[in-house]
C-alpha atoms as a PDB file:
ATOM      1  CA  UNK A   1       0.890   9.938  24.751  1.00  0.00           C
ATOM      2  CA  UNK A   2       0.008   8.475  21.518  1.00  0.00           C
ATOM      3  CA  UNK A   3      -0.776   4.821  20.479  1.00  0.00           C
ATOM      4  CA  UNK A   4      -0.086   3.960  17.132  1.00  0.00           C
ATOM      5  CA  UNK A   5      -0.564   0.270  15.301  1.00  0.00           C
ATOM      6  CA  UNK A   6       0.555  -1.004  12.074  1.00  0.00           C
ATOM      7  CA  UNK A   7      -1.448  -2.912   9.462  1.00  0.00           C
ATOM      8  CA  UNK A   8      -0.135  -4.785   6.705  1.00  0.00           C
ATOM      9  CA  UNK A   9      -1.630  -4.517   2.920  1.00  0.00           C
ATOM     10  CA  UNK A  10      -1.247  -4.955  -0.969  1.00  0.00           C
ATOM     11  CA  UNK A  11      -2.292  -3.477  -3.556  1.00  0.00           C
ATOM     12  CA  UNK A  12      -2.020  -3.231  -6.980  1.00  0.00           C
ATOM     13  CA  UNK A  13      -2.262  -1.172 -10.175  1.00  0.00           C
ATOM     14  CA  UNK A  14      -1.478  -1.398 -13.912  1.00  0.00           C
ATOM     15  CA  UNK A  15       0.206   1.814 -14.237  1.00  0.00           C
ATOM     16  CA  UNK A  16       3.104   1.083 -12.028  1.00  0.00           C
ATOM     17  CA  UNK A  17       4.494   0.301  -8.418  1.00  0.00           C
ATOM     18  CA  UNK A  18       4.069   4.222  -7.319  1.00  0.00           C
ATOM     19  CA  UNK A  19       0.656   4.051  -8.078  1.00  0.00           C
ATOM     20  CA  UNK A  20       0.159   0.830  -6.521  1.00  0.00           C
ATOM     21  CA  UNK A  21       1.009   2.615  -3.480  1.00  0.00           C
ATOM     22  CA  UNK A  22      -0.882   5.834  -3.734  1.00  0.00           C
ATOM     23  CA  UNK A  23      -3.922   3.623  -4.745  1.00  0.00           C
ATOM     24  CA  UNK A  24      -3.580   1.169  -2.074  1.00  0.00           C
ATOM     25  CA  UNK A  25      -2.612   4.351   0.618  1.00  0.00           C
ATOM     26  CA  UNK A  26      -5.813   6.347  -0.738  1.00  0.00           C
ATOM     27  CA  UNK A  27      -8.090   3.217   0.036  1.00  0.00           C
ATOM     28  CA  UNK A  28      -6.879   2.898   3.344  1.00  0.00           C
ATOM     29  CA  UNK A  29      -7.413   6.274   4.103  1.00  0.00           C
ATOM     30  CA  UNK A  30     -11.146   5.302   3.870  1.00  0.00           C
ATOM     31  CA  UNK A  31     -11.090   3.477   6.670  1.00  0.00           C
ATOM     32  CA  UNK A  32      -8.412   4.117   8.807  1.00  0.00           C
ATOM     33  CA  UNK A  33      -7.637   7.571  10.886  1.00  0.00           C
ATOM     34  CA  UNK A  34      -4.355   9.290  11.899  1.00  0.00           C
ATOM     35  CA  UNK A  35      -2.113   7.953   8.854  1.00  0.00           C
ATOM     36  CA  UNK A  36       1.728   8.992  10.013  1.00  0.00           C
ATOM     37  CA  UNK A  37       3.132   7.034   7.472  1.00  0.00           C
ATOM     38  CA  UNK A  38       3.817   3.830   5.223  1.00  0.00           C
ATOM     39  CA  UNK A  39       6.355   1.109   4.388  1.00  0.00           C
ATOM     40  CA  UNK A  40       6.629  -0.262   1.434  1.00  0.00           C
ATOM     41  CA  UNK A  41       8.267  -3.805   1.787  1.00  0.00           C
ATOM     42  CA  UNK A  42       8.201  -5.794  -1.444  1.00  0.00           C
ATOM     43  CA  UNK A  43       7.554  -4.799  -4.942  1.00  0.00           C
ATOM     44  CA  UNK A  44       6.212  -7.445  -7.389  1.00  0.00           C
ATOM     45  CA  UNK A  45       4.906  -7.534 -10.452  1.00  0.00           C
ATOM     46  CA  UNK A  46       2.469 -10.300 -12.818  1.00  0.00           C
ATOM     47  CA  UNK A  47       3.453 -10.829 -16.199  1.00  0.00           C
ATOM     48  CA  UNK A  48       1.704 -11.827 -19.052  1.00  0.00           C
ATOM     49  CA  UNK A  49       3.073 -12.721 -22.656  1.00  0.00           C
ATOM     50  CA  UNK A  50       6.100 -11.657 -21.543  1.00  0.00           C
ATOM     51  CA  UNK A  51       5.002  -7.776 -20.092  1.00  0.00           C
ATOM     52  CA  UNK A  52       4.245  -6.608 -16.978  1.00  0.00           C
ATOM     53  CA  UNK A  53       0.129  -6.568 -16.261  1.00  0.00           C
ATOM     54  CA  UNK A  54      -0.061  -5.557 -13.036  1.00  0.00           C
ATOM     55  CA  UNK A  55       1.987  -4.020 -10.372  1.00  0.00           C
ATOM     56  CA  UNK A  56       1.872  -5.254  -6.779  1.00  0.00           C
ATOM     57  CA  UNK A  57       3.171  -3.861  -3.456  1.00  0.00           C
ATOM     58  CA  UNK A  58       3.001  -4.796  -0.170  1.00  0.00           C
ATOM     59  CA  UNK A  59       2.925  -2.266   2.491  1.00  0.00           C
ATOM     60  CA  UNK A  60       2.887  -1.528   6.275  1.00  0.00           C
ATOM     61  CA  UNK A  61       0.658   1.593   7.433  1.00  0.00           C
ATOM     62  CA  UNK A  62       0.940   3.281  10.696  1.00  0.00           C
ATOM     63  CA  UNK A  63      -1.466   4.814  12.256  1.00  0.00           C
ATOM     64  CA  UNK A  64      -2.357   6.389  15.570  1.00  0.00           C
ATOM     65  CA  UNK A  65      -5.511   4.924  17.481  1.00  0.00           C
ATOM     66  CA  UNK A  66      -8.292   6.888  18.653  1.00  0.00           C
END
């Protein structure tokens, strides 16, 4: 039987909010093992001058424990 945990984390990019998540999914694959799947809970974005600057998401990654 498998374990799994979830972590919670943002991450941004300038591009837009899909990359924002492949960014901040590829990072986490650094560090964490067994990826089943993500969450993407809120979607925000900084403006600047009246444009978007950055794209932010928050996320939830599951993973299973070793």
């Amino acid at each position: 039987m498998a374990v799994a945990r979830v972590t919670k984390i943002t991450a941004a990019s300038n591009k837009g909010f899909q990359d924002a998540v492949a960014e901040g999914l590829k990072r986490a694959a650094k560090t964490l093992h067994g990826i089943t799947g993500l969450e993407v809970l809120t979607e925000k974005a900084k403006v600047a001058n009246g444009k978007i600057v950055e794209y932010r998401v928050t996320m939830e990654i599951t993973f299973i424990l070793d």
